[in-house]
Protein backbone atom coordinates (compact mmCIF):
# COMPACT_ATOMS: atom_id res chain seq x y z
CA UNK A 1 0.00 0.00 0.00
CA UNK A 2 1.40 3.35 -0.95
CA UNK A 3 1.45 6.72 0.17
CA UNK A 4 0.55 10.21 -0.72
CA UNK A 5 0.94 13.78 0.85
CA UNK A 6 -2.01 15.64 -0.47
CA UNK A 7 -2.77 19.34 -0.11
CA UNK A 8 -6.53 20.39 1.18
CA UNK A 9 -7.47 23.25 1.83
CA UNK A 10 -3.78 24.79 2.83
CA UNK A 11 -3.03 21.68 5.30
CA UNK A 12 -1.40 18.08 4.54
CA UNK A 13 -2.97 15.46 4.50
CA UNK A 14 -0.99 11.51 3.87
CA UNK A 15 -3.35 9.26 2.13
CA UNK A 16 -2.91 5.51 1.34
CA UNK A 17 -3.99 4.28 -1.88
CA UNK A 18 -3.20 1.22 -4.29
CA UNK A 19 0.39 1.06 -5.62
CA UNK A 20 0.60 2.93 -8.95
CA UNK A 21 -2.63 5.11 -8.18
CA UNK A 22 -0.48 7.95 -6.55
CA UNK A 23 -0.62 10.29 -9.32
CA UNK A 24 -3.94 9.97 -10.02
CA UNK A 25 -4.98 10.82 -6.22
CA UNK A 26 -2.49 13.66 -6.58
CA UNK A 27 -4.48 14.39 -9.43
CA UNK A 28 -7.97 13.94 -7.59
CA UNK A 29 -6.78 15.82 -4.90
CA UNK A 30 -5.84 18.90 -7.17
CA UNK A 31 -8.94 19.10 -8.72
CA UNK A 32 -10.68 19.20 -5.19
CA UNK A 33 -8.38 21.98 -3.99
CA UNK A 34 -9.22 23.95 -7.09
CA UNK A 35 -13.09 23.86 -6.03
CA UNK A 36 -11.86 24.28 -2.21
CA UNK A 37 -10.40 27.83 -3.79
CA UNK A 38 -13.35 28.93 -5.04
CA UNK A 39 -15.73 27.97 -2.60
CA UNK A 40 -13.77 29.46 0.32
CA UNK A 41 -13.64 32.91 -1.90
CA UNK A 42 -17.73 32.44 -2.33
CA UNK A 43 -17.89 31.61 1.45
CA UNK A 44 -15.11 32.65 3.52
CA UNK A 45 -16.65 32.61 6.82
CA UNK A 46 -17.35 28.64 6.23
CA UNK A 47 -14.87 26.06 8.43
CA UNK A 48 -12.93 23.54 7.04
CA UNK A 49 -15.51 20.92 7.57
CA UNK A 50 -18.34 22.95 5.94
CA UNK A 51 -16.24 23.35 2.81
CA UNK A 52 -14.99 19.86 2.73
CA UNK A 53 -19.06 18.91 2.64
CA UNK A 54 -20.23 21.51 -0.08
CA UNK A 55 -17.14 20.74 -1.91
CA UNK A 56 -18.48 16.50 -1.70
CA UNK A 57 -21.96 17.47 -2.70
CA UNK A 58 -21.21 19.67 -5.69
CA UNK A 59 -18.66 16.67 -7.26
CA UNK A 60 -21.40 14.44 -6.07
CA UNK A 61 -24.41 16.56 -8.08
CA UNK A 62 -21.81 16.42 -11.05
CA UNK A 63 -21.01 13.41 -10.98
CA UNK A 64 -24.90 12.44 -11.26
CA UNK A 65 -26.12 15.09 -14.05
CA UNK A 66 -22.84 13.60 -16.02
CA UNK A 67 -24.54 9.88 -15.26
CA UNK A 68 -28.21 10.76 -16.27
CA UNK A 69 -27.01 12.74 -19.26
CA UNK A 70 -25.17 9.32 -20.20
CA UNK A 71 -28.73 8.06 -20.01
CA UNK A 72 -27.34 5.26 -16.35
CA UNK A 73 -29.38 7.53 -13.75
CA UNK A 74 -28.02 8.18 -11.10
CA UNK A 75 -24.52 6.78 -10.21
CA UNK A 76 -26.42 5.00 -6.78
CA UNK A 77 -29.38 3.67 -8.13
CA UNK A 78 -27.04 1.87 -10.71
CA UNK A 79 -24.38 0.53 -9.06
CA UNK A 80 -21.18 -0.21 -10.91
CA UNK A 81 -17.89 1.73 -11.16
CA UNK A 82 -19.56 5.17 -10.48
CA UNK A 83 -21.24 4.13 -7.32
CA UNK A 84 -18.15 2.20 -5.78
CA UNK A 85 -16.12 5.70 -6.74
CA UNK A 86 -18.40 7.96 -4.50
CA UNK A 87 -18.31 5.44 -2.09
CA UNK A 88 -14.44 5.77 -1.77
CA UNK A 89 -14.58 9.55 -2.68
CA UNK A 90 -16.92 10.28 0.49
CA UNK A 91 -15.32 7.73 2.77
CA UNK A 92 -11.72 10.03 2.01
CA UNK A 93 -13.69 13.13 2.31
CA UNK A 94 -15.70 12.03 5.90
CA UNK A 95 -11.70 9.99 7.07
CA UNK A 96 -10.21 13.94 6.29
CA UNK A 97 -13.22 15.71 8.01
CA UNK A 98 -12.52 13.78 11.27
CA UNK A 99 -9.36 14.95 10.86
CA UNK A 100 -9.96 18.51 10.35
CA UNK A 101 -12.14 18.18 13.38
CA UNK A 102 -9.39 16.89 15.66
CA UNK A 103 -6.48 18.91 14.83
């Protein structure tokens, strides 16, 4: 098992993943600071836990308009590869929110 320092939110965060899938939760993680940005410039009263949850339900939303646009639903209701990947995304996302609550 590998790895990773990620960046959230201006504080570290080390993250195990799969061998060979440390650039692409580099990656994952970049995208999610980029939306982090912006949301704490729409909302900069909002604590780290509040922006770690918008941030989780607007890639969730997106992640089901890009599903029913593919004409699957919604990534739940069918299961599969998108499902399992929202499952890990918001098990990360609540493992770093405990975090952010305890440090």
């Amino acid at each position: 098992m590998a790895r990773v320092e990620i960046v959230l939110n201006g504080r570290q965060y080390p993250i195990a993943c799969e061998d060979g899938q440390e650039d692409r939760v580099r990656e994952v993680a970049g995208f999610l600071e980029e939306r982090l940005v912006e949301l704490r410039q729409q909302a900069p009263n909002a604590t780290d836990s509040q922006l770690l949850v918008m941030v989780s339900l607007m890639v969730a939303d997106e992640l089901f308009d890009a599903n029913q646009k593919a004409g699957t639903g919604t990534a739940v209701a069918n299961g599969g590869e998108a499902s399992d990947a929202l499952a890990r995304l918001a098990g990360r996302i609540e493992e770093l929110a405990v975090r952010l609550e305890g440090a």
